[in-house]
N, C-alpha and C. Protein backbone atom coordinates (compact mmCIF):
# COMPACT_ATOMS: atom_id res chain seq x y z
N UNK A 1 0.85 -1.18 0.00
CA UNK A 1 0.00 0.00 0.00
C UNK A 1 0.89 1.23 0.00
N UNK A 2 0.61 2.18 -0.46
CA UNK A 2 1.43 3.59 -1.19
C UNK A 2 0.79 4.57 -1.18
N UNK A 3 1.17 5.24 0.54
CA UNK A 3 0.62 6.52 0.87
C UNK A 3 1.18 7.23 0.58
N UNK A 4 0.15 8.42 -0.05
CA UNK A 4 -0.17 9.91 -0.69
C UNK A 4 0.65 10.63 -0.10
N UNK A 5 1.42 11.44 -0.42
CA UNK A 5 2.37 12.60 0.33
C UNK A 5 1.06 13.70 -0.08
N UNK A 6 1.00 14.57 1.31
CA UNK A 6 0.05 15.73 0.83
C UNK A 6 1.10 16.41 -0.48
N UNK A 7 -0.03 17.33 -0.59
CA UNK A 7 0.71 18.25 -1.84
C UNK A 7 1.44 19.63 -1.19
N UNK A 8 2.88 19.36 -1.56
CA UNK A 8 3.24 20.60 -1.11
C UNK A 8 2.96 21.96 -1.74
N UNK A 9 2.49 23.02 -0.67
CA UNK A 9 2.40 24.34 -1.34
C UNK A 9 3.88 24.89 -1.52
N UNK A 10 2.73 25.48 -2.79
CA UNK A 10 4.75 26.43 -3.30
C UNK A 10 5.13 27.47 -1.98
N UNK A 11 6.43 27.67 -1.88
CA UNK A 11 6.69 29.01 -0.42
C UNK A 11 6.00 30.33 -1.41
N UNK A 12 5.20 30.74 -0.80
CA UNK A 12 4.50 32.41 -0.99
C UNK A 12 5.10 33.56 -0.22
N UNK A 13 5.99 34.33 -1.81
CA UNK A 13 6.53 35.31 -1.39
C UNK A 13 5.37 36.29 -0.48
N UNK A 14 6.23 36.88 0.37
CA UNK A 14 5.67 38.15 0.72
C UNK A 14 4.67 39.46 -0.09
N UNK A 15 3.46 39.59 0.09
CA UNK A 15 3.19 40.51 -0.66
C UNK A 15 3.59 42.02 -1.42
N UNK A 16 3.96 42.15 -2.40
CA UNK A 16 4.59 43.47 -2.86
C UNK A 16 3.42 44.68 -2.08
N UNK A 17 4.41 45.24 -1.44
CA UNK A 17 4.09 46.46 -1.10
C UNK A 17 4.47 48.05 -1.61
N UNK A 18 3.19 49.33 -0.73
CA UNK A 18 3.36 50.51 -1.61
C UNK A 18 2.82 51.48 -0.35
N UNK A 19 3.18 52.44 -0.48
CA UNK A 19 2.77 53.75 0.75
C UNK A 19 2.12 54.22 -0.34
N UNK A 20 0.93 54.58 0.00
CA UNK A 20 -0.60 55.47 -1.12
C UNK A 20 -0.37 56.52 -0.03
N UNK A 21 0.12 58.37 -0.65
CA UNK A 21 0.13 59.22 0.39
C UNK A 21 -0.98 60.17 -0.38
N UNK A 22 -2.38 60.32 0.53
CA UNK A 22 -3.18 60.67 -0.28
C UNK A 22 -3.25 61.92 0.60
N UNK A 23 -3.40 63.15 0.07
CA UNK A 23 -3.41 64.29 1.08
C UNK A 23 -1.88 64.77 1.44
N UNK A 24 -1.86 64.51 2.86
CA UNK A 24 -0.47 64.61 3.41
C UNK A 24 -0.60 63.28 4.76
N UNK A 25 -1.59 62.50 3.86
CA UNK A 25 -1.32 61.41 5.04
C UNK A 25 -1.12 59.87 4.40
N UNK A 26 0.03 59.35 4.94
CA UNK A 26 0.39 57.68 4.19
C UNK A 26 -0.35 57.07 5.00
N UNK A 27 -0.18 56.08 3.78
CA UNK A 27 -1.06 54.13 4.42
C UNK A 27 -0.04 53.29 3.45
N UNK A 28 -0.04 52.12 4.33
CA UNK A 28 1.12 51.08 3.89
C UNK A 28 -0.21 49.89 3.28
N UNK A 29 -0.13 49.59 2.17
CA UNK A 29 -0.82 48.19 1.72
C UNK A 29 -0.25 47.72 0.61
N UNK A 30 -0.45 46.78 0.41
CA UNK A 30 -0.34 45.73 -0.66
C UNK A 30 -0.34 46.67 -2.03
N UNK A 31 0.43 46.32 -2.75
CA UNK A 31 0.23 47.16 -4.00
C UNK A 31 -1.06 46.78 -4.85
N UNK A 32 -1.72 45.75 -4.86
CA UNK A 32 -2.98 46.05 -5.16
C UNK A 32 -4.02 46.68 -4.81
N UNK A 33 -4.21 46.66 -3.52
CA UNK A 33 -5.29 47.35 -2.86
C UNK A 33 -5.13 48.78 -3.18
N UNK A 34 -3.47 49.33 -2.65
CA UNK A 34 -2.84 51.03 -3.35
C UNK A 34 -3.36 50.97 -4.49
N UNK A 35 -3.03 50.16 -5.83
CA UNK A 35 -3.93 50.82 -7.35
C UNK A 35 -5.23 51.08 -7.22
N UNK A 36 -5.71 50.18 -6.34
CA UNK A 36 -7.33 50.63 -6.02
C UNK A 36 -7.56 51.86 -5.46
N UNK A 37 -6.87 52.08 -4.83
CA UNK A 37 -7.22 52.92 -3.55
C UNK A 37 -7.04 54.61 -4.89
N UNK A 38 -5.79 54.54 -5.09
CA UNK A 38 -5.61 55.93 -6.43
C UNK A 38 -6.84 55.68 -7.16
N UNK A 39 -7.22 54.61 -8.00
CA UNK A 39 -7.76 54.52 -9.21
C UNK A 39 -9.27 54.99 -8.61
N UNK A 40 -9.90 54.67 -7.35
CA UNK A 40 -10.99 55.02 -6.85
C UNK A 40 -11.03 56.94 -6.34
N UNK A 41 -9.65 57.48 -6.57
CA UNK A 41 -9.78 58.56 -5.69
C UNK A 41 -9.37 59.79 -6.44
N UNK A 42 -9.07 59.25 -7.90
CA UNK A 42 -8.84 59.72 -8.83
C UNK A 42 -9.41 61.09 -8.94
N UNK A 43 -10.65 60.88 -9.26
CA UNK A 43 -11.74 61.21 -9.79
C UNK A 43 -12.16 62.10 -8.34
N UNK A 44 -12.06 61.60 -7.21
CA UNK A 44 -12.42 62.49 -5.95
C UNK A 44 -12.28 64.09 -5.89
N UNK A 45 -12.92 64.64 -5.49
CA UNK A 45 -12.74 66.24 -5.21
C UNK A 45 -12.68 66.44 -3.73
N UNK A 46 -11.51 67.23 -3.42
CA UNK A 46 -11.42 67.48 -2.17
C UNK A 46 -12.55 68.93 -1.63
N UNK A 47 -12.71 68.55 -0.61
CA UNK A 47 -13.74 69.77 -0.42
C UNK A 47 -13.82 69.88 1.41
N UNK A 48 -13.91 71.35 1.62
CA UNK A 48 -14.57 71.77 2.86
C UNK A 48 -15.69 72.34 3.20
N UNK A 49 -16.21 72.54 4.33
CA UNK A 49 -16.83 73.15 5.06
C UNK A 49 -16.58 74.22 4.74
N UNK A 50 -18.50 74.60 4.25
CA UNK A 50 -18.79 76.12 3.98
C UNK A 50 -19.25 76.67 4.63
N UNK A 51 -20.80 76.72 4.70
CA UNK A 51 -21.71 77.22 5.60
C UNK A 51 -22.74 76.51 5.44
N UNK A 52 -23.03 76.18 6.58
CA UNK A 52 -24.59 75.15 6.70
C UNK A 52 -23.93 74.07 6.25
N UNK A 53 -24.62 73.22 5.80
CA UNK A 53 -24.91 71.81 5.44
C UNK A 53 -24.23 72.04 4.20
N UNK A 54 -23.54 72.72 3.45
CA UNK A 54 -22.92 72.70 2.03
C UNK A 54 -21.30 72.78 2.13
N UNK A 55 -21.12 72.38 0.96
CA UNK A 55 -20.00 72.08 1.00
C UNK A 55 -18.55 72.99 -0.19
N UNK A 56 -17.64 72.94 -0.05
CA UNK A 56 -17.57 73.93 -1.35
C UNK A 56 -15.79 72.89 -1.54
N UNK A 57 -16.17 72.88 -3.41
CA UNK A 57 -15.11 72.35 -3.35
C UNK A 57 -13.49 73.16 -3.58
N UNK A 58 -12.19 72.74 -3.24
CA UNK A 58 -11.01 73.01 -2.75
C UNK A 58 -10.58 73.54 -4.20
N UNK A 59 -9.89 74.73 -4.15
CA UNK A 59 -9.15 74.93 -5.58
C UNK A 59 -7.82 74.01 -5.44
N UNK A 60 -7.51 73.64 -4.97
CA UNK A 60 -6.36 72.76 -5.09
C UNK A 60 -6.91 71.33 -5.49
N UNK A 61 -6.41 70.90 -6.43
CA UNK A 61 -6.72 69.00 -6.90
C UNK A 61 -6.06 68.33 -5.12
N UNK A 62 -6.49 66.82 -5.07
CA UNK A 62 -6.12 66.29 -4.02
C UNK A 62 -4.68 65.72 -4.90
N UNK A 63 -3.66 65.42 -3.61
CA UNK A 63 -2.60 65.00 -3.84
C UNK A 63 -2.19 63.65 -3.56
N UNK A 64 -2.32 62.93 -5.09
CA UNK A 64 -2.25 61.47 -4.75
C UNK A 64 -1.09 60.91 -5.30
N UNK A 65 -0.21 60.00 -4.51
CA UNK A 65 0.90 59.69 -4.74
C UNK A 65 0.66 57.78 -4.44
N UNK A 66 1.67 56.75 -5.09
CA UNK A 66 1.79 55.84 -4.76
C UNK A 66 3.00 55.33 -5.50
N UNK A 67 4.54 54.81 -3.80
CA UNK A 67 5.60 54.57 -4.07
C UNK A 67 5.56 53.10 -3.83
N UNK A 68 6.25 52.28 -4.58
CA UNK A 68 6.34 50.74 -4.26
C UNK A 68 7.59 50.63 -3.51
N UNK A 69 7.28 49.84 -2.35
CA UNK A 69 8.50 49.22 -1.05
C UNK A 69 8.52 48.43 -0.95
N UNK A 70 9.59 47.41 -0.35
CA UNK A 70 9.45 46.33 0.21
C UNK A 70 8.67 45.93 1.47
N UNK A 71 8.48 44.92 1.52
CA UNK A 71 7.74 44.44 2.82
C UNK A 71 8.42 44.28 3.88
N UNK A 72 10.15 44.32 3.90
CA UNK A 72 10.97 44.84 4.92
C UNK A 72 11.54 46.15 5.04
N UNK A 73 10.66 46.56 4.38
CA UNK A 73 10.77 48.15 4.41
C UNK A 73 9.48 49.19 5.50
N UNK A 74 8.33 48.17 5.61
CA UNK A 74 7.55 48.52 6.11
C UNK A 74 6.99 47.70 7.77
N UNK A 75 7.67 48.74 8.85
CA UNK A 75 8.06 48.24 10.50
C UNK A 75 6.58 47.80 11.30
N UNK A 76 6.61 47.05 12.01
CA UNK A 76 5.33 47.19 12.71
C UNK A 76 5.35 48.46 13.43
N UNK A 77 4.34 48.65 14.17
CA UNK A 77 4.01 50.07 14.95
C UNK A 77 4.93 49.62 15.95
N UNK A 78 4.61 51.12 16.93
CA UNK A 78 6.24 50.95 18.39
C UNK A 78 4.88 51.22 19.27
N UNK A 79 5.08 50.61 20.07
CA UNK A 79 3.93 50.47 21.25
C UNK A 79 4.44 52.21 21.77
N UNK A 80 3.10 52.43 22.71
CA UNK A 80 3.30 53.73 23.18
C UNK A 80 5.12 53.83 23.87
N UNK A 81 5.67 55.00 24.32
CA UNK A 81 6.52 54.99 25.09
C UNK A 81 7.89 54.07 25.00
N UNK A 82 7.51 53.51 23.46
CA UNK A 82 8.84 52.96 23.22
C UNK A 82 9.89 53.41 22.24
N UNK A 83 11.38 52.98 22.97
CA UNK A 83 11.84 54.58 21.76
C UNK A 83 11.81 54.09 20.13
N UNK A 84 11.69 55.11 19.17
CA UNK A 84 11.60 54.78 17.95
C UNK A 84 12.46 55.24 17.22
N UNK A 85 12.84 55.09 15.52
CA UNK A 85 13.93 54.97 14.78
C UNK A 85 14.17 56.05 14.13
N UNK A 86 13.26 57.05 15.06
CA UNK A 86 13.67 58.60 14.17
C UNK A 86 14.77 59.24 15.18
């Protein structure tokens, strides 16, 4: 009798990563989700608070950026009160 070796999975690289800095604020994700994230925000108009309930939109376009990094490029968080790498 001639038992089955499971099937080995292939090793799965690490996901390619990207900082999406939309505004003046980054987010670290997967470089797919980042094309999403631009390709959805594209088209967005930035806008503030006018008066009342309306809204008025920003003469400035929003500022959308997306750089590709490594995934050892990107640290976990530093718990409160711990020193950090700046």
């Amino acid at each position: 009798m001639t038992v089955a070796k499971p099937a080995r999975k292939p090793a799965t690289k690490a996901a390619r990563m990207c900082i999406v800095d939309v505004g003046y604020q980054k987010f670290a994700l997967p470089v797919s989700k980042g094309l999403a994230v631009i390709d959805l925000l594209r088209e967005a108009e930035p806008v503030e608070w006018a008066i009342g309930d309306c809204w008025q939109i920003e003469s400035q376009p929003l500022r959308l950026e997306l750089q590709l990094v490594s995934p050892a490029q990107v640290l976990p968080a530093v718990p409160d009160g711990a020193p950090t790498l700046h």
